[in-house]
Protein backbone atom coordinates (compact mmCIF):
# COMPACT_ATOMS: atom_id res chain seq x y z
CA UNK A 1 -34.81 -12.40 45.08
CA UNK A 2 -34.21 -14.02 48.35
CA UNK A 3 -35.56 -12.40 51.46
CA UNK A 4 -33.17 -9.78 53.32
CA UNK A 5 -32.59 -10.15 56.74
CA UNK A 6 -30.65 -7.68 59.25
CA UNK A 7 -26.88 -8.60 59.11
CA UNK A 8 -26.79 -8.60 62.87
CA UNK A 9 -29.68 -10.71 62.50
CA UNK A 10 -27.08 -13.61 60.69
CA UNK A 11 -24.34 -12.85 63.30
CA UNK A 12 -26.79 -13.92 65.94
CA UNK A 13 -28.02 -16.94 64.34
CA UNK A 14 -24.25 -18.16 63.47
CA UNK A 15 -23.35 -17.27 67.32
CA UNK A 16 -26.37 -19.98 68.07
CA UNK A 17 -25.17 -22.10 65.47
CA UNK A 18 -21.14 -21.74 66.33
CA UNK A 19 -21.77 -22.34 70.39
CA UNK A 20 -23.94 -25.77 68.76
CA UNK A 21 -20.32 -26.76 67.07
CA UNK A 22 -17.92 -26.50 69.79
CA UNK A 23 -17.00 -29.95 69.11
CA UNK A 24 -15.48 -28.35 65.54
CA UNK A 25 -13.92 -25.05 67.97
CA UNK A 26 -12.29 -27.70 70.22
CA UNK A 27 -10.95 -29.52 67.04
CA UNK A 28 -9.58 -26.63 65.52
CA UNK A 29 -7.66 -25.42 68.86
CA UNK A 30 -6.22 -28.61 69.23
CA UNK A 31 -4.77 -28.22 65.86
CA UNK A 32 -3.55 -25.01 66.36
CA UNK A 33 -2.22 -26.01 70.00
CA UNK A 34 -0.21 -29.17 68.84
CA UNK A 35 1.44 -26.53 65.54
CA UNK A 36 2.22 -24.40 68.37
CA UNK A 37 3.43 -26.73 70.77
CA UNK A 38 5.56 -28.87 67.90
CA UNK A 39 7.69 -25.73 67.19
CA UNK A 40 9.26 -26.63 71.20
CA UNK A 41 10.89 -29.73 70.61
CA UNK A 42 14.45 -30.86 72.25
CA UNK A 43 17.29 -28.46 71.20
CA UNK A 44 19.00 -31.11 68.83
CA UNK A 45 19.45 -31.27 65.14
CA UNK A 46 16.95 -34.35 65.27
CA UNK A 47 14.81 -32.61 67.35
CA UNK A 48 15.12 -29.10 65.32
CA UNK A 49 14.68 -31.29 61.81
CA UNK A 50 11.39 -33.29 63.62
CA UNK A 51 10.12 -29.95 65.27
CA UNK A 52 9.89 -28.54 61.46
CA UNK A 53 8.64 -31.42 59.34
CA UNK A 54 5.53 -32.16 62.16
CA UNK A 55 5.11 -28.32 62.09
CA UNK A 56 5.27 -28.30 57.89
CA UNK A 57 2.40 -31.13 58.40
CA UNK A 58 0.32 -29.94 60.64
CA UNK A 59 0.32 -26.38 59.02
CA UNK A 60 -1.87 -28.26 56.02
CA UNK A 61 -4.04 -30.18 58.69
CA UNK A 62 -4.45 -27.32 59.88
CA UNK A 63 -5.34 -25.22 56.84
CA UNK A 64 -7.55 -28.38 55.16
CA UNK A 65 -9.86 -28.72 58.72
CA UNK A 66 -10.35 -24.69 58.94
CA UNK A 67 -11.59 -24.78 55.02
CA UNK A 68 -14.21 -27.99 55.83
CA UNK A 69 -15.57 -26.45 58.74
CA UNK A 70 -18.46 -25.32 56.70
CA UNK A 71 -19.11 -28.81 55.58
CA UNK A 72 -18.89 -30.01 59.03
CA UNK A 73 -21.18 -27.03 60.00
CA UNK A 74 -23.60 -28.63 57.76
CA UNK A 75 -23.21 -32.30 58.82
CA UNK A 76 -23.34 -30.85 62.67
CA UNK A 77 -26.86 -29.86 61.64
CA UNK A 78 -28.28 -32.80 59.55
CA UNK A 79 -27.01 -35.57 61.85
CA UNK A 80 -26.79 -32.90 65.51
CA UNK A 81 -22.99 -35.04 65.85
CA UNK A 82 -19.91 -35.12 63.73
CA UNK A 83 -18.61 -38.64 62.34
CA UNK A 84 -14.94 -38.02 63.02
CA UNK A 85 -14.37 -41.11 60.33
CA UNK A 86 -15.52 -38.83 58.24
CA UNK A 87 -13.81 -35.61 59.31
CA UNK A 88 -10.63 -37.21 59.53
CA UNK A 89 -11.23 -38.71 55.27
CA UNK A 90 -12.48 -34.95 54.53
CA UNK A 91 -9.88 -33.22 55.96
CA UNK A 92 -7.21 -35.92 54.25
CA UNK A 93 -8.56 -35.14 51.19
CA UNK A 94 -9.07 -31.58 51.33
CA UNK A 95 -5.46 -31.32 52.76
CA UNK A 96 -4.28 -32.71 49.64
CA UNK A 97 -6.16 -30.56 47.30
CA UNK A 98 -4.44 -27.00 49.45
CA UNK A 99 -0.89 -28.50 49.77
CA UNK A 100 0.36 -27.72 46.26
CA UNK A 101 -1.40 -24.02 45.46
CA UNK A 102 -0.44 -24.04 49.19
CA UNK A 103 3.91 -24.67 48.06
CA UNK A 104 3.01 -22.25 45.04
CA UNK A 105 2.08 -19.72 47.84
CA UNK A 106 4.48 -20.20 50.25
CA UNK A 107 7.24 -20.11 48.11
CA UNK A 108 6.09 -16.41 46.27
CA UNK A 109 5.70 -15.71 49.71
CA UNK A 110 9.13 -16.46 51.12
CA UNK A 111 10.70 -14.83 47.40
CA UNK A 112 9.04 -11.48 48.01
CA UNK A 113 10.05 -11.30 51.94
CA UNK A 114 13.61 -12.03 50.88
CA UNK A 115 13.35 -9.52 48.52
CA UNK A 116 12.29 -6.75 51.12
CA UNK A 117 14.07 -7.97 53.63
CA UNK A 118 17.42 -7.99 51.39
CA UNK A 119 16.22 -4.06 50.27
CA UNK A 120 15.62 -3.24 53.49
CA UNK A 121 19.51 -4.87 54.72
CA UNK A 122 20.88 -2.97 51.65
CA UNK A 123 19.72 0.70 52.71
CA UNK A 124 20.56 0.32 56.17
CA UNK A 125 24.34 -1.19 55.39
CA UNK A 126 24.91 1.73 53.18
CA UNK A 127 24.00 3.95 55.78
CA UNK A 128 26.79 2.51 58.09
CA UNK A 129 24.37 0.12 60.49
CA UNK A 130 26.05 -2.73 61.41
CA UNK A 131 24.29 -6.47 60.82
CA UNK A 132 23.60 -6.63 64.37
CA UNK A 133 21.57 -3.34 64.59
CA UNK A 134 20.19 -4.32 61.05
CA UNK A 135 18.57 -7.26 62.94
CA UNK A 136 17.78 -5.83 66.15
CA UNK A 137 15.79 -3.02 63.99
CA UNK A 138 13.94 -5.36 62.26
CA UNK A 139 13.07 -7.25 65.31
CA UNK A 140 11.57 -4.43 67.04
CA UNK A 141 9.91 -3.22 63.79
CA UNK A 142 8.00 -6.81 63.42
CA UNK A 143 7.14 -6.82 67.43
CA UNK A 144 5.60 -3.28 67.19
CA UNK A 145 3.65 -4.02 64.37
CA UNK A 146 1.98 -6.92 66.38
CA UNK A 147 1.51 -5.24 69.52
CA UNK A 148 1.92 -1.52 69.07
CA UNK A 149 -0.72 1.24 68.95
CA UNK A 150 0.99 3.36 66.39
CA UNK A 151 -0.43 4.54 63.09
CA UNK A 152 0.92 1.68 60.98
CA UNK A 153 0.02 -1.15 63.00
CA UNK A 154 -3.57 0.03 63.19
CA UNK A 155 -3.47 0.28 59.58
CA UNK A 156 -2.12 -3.04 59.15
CA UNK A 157 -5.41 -4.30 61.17
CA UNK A 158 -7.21 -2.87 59.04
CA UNK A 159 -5.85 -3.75 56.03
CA UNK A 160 -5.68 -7.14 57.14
CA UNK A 161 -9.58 -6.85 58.25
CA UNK A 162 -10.53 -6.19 55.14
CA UNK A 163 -8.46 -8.88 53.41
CA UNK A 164 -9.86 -11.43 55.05
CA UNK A 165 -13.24 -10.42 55.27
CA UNK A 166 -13.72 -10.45 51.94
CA UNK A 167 -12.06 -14.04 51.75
CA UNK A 168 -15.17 -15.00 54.26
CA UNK A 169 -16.66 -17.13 51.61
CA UNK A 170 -13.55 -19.24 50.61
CA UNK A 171 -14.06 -22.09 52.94
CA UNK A 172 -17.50 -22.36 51.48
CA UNK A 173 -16.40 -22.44 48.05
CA UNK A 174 -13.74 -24.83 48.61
CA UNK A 175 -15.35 -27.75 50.75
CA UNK A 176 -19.80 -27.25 49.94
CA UNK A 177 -19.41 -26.18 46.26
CA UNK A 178 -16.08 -28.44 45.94
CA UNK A 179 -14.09 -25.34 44.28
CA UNK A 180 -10.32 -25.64 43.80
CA UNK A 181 -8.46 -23.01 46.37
CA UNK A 182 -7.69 -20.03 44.03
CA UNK A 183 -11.15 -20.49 42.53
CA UNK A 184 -13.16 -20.03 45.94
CA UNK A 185 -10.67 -17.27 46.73
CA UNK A 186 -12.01 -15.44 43.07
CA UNK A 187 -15.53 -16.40 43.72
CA UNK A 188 -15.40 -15.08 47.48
CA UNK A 189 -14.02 -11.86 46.50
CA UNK A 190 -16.25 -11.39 43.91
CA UNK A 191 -19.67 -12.75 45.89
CA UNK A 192 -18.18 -10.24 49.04
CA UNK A 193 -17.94 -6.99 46.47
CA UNK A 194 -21.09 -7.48 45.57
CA UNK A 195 -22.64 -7.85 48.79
CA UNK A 196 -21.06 -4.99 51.16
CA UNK A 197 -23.21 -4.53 53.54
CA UNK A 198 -22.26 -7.80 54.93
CA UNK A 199 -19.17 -7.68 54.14
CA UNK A 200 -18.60 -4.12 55.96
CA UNK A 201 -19.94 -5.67 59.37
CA UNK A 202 -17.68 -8.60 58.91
CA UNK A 203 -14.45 -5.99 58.44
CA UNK A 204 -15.60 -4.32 61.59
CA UNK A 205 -15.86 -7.25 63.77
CA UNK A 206 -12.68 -8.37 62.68
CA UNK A 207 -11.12 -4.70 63.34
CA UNK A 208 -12.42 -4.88 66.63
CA UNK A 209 -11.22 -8.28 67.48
CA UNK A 210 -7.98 -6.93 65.98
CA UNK A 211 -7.25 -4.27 68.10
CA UNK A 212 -8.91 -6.32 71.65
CA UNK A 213 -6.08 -8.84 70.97
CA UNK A 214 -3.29 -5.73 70.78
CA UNK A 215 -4.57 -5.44 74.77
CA UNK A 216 -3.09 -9.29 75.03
CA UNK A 217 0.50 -10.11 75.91
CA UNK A 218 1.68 -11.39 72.83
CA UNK A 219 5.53 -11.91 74.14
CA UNK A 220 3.98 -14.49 76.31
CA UNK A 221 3.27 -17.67 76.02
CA UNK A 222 -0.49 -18.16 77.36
CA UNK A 223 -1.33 -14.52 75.93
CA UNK A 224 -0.66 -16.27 72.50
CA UNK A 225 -2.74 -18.91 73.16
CA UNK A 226 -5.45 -16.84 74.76
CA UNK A 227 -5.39 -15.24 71.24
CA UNK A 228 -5.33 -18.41 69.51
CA UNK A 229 -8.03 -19.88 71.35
CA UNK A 230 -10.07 -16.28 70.77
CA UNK A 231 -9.74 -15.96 67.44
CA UNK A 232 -10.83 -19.30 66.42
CA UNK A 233 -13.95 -18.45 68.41
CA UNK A 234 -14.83 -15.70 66.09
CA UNK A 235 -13.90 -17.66 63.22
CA UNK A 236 -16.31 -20.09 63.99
CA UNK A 237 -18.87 -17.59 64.30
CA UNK A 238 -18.24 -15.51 61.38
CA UNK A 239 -18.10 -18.86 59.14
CA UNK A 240 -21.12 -20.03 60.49
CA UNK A 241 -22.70 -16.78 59.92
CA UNK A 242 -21.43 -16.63 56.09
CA UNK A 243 -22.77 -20.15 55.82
CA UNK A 244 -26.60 -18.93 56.59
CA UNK A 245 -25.44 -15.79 54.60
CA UNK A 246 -24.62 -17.85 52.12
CA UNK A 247 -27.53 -20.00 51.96
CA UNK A 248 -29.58 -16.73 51.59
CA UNK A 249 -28.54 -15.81 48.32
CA UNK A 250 -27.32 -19.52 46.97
CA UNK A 251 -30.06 -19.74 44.27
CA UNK A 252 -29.29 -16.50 42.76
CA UNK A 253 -25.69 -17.27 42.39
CA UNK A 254 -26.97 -19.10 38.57
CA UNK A 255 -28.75 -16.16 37.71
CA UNK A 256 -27.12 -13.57 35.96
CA UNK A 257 -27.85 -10.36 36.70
CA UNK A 258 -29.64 -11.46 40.57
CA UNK A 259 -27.15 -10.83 43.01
């Protein structure tokens, strides 16, 4: 059996090891930055058509650095720098191997908010709202379930908490054990259900982080990017505290009936 530590005890060995990888932080803000900052491009077709193909790009880049960071987590502590010849072929190829379950996703995606969204404009026509309130309603609906304090929206952070807690270990599947993407998700979900002790500490960080960001202006500009530039913070550490999670309980993950 491998030897149990104090969860808090992980979370304050991957803040150490997550404030040793800024270098991988900085990386993945710039990423996140330049999407951002793509999507404000000159009011032209050209510039509408460019704004949305560099954005459609940089969404994968994106995606494929944020599921190697625990590979370059590793490297940071082998070699104490990263090779950014080899982060650049890494996240190339890992970018390749998320961009077609990534379509597959995207496009259920898109089917099932059309779907609700055409519900949704159904009931309200037949109720005599005109397209313009229809809109307006669903604008406001969308805004205070980012910001607001109601019921739902706290619900919806901690749904979404939980969701992605247990998908901690996907970027550890995918780029260290060289999983495909839906395979890491599986094993993730499966490796987080069975160890919720974990698990339940990573749900409430990510609650609380949840509900600190409500406090931020999200209809502005730098209160977005304060987010942004927050959130990938505690990324870092949470993936970095998974990894040595991780590592804890690696060898048992052959042996039936261990974990």
């Amino acid at each position: 059996m491998y030897r149990k530590q104090s969860v808090l005890n992980y979370l304050s060995k991957g803040f150490s090891l997550a404030n040793h990888s800024l270098d991988i932080y900085l990386i993945s803000v710039s990423l996140l930055l330049i999407n951002s900052l793509s999507l404000h491009n000159l009011p032209s077709p050209f510039g509408i058509i460019l704004s949305i193909l560099t954005t459609f790009i940089l969404f994968f880049v994106y995606f494929g650095f944020n599921l190697s960071i625990p590979l370059f987590i590793q490297e940071k502590e082998k070699e104490k720098a990263l090779n950014y010849h080899k982060v650049y072929k890494t996240v190339i190829e890992n970018t390749k191997r998320i961009i077609l379950p990534a379509i597959l996703f995207l496009t259920l995606f898109f089917v099932a908010a059309v779907a609700l969204l055409s519900t949704y404009y159904l009931i309200a026509n037949s109720q005599g709202t005109s397209d313009k309130q229809i809109s307006s309603s669903i604008v406001e609906q969308l805004i205070g379930l980012l910001i607001g304090w109601n019921p739902v929206a706290i619900a919806f952070s901690l749904v979404s908490s939980i969701i992605f807690s247990f998908l901690t270990f996907t970027s550890i599947f995918f780029s260290i054990e060289d999983k495909g993407i839906f395979r890491s998700i599986a094993q993730s979900v499966v490796l987080s259900s069975k160890h919720l002790h974990y698990i339940s500490i990573i749900i409430l960080v990510n609650l609380i982080t949840s509900l600190i960001f409500k406090l931020f202006p999200i209809e502005q500009t730098w209160g977005r990017m304060l987010i942004s530039a927050l959130s990938q913070y505690v990324n870092l550490i949470i993936t970095a505290s998974s990894l040595l999670y991780y590592r804890a309980v690696e060898f048992t993950l052959h042996t039936p009936g261990v974990i």
